[in-house]
C-alpha atoms as a PDB file:
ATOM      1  CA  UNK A   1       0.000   0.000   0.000  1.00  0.00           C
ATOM      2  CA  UNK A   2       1.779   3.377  -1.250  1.00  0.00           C
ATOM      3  CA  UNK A   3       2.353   5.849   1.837  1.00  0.00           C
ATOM      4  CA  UNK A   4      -0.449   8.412   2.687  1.00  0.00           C
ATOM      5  CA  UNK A   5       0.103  11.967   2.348  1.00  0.00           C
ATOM      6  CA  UNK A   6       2.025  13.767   5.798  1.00  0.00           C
ATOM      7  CA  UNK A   7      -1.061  15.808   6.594  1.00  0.00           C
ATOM      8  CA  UNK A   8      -3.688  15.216   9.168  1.00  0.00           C
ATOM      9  CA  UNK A   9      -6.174  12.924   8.307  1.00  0.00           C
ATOM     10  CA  UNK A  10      -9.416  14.654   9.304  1.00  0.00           C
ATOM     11  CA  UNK A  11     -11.908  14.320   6.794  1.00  0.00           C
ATOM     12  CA  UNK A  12      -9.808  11.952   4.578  1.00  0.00           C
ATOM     13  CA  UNK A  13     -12.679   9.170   4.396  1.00  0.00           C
ATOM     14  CA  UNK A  14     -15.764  11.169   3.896  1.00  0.00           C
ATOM     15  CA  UNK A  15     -17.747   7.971   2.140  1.00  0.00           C
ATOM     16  CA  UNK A  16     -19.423   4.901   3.069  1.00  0.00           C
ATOM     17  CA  UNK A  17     -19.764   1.412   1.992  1.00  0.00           C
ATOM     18  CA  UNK A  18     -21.983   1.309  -0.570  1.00  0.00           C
ATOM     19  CA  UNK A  19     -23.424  -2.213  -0.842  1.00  0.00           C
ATOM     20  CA  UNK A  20     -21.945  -5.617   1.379  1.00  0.00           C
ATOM     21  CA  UNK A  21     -23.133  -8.427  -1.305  1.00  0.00           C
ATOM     22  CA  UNK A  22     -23.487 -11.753  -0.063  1.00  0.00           C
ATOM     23  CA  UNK A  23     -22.565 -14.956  -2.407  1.00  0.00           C
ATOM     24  CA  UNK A  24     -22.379 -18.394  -2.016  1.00  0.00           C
ATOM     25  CA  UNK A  25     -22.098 -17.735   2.075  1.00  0.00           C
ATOM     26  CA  UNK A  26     -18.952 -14.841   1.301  1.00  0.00           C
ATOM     27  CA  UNK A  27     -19.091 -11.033   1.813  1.00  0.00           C
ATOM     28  CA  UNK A  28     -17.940  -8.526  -0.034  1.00  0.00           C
ATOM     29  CA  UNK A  29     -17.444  -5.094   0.382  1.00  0.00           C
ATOM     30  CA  UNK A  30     -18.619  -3.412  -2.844  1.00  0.00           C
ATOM     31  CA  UNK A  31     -17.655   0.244  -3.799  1.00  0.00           C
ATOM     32  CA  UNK A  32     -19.198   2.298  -6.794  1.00  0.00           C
ATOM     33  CA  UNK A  33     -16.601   4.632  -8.412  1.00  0.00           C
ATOM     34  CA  UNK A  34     -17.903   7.072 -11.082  1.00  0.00           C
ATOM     35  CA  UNK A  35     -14.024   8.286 -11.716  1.00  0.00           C
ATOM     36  CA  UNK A  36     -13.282   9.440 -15.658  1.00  0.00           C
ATOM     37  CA  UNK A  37      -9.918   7.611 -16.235  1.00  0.00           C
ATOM     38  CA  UNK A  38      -9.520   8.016 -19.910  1.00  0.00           C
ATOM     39  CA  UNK A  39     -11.354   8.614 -22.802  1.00  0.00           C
ATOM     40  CA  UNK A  40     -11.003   4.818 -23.706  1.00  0.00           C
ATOM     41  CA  UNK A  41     -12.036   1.841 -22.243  1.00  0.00           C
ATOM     42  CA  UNK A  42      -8.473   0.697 -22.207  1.00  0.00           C
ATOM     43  CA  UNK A  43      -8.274   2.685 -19.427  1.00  0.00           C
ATOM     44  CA  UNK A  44     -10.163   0.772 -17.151  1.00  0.00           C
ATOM     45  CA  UNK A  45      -7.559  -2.137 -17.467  1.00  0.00           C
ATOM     46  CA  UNK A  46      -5.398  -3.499 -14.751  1.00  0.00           C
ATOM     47  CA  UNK A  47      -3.043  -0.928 -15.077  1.00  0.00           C
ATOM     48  CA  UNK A  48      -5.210   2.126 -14.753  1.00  0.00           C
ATOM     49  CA  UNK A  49      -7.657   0.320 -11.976  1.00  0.00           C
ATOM     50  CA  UNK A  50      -4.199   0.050 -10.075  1.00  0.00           C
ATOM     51  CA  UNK A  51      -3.238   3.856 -10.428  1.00  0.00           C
ATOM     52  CA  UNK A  52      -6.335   5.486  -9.670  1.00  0.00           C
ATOM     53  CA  UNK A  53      -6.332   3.241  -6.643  1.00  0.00           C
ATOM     54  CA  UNK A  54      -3.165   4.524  -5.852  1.00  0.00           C
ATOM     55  CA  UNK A  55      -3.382   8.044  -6.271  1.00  0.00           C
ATOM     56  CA  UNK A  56      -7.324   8.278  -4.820  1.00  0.00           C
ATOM     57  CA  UNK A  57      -5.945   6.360  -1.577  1.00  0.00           C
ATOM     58  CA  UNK A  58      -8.517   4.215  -2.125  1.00  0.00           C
ATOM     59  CA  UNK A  59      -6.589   0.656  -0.672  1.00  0.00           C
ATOM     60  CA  UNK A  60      -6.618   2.622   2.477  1.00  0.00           C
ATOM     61  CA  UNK A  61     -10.483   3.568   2.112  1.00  0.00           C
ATOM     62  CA  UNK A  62     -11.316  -0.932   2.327  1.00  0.00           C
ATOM     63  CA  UNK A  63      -8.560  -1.836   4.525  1.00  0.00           C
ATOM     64  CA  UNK A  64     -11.064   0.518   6.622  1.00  0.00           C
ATOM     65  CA  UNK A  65     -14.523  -0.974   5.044  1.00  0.00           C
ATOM     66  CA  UNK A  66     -12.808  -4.437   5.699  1.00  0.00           C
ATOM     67  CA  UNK A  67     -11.858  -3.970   9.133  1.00  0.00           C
ATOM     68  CA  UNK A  68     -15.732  -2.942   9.699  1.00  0.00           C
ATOM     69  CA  UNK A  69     -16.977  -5.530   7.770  1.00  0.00           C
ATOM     70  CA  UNK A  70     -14.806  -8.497   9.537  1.00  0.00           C
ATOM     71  CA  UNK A  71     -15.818  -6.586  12.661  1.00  0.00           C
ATOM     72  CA  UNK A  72     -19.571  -7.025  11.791  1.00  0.00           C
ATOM     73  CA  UNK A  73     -19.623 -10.457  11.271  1.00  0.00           C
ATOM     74  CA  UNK A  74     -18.115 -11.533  14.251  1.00  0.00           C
ATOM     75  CA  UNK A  75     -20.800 -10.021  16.020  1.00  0.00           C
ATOM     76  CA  UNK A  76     -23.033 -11.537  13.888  1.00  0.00           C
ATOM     77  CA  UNK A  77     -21.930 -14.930  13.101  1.00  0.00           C
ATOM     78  CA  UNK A  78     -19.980 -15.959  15.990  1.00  0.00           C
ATOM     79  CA  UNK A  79     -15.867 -15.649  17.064  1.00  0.00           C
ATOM     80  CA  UNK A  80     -15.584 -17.568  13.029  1.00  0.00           C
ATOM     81  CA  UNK A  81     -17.392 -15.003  11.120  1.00  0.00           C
ATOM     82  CA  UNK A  82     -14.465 -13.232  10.025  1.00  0.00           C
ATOM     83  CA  UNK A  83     -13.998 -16.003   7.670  1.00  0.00           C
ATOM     84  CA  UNK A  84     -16.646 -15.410   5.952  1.00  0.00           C
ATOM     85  CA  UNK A  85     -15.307 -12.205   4.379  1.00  0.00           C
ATOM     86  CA  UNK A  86     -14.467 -12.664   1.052  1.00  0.00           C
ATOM     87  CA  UNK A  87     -13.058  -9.561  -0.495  1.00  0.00           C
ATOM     88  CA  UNK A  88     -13.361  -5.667  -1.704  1.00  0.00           C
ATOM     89  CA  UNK A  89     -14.765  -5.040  -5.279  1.00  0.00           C
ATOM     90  CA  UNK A  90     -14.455  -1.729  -6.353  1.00  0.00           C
ATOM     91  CA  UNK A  91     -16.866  -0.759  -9.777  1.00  0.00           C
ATOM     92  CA  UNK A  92     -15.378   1.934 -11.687  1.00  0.00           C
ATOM     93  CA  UNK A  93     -18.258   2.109 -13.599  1.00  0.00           C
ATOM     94  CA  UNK A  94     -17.633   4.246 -16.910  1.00  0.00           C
ATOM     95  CA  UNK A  95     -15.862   1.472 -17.615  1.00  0.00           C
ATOM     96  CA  UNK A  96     -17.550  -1.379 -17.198  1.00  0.00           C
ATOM     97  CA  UNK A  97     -19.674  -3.172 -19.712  1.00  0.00           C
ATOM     98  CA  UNK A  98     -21.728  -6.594 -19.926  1.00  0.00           C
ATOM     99  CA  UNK A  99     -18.682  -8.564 -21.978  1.00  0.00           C
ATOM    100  CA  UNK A 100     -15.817  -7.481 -19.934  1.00  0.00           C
ATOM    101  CA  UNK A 101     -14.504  -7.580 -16.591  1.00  0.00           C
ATOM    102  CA  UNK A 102     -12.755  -4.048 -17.138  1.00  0.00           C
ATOM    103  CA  UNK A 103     -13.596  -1.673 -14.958  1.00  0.00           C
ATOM    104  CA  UNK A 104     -13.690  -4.281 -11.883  1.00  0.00           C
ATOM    105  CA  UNK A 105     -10.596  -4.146  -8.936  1.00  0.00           C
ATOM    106  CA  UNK A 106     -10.461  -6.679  -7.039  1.00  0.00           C
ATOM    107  CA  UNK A 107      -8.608  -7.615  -3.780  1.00  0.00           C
ATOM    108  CA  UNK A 108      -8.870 -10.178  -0.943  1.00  0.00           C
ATOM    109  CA  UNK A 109      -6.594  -8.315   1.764  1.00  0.00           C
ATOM    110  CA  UNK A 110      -4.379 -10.265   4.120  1.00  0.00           C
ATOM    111  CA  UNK A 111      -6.526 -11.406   6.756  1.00  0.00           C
ATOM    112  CA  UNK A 112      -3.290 -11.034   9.183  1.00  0.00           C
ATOM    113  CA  UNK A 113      -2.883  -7.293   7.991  1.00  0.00           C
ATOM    114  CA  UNK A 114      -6.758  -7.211   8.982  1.00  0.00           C
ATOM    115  CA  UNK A 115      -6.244  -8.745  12.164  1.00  0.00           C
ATOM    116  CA  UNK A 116      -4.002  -6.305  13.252  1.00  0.00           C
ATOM    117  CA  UNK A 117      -6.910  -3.597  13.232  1.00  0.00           C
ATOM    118  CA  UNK A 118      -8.881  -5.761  15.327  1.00  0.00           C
ATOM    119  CA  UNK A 119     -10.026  -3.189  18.024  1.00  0.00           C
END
């Protein structure tokens, strides 16, 4: 995860999570991004998913929704709930169409970085 800026942090994460889907028994943090990356859909590759993550923080932003999320389950499910986590999804979604994945980042954090957040 790149460094965060050296200023204070107060009113760095103004957002929410926007959906928690659940599938097949897993949940998943969902994010909608309406971010213009290009003028291409190129743009919404691998690459470019990976550098507006970067520069928008945003890997900082679910560690955060994760951490809540983990956190929720427990309480719901039971001391194993955690487990049933299954990843962030963030939509980027002026790039995304029906025959593609572009437009899609995906991640399944650590759960050891996660559990090291645990209150």
């Amino acid at each position: 995860m790149p460094s965060l800026p050296e200023q204070t942090l107060t009113g760095f994460l103004r957002g929410f999570i926007d959906v928690v889907l659940a599938v097949e028994g897993r949940y998943y943090v969902v994010d909608y991004k309406s971010n213009r990356l290009g003028l291409h859909r190129e743009a919404y590759d691998e690459g470019g998913l990976r550098a507006a993550m970067g520069s928008h923080h945003y890997a900082f932003q679910y560690l955060i929704y994760a951490v809540a999320l983990r956190r929720l389950l427990r309480q719901r499910l039971g001391p194993s709930g955690a487990a049933a986590f299954g990843g962030v999804r963030y939509l980027f979604l002026r790039g995304m169409a029906p025959d593609s994945t572009l437009g899609i980042f995906s991640d399944d954090p650590d759960p050891t970085l996660l559990e090291q957040f645990r209150e």
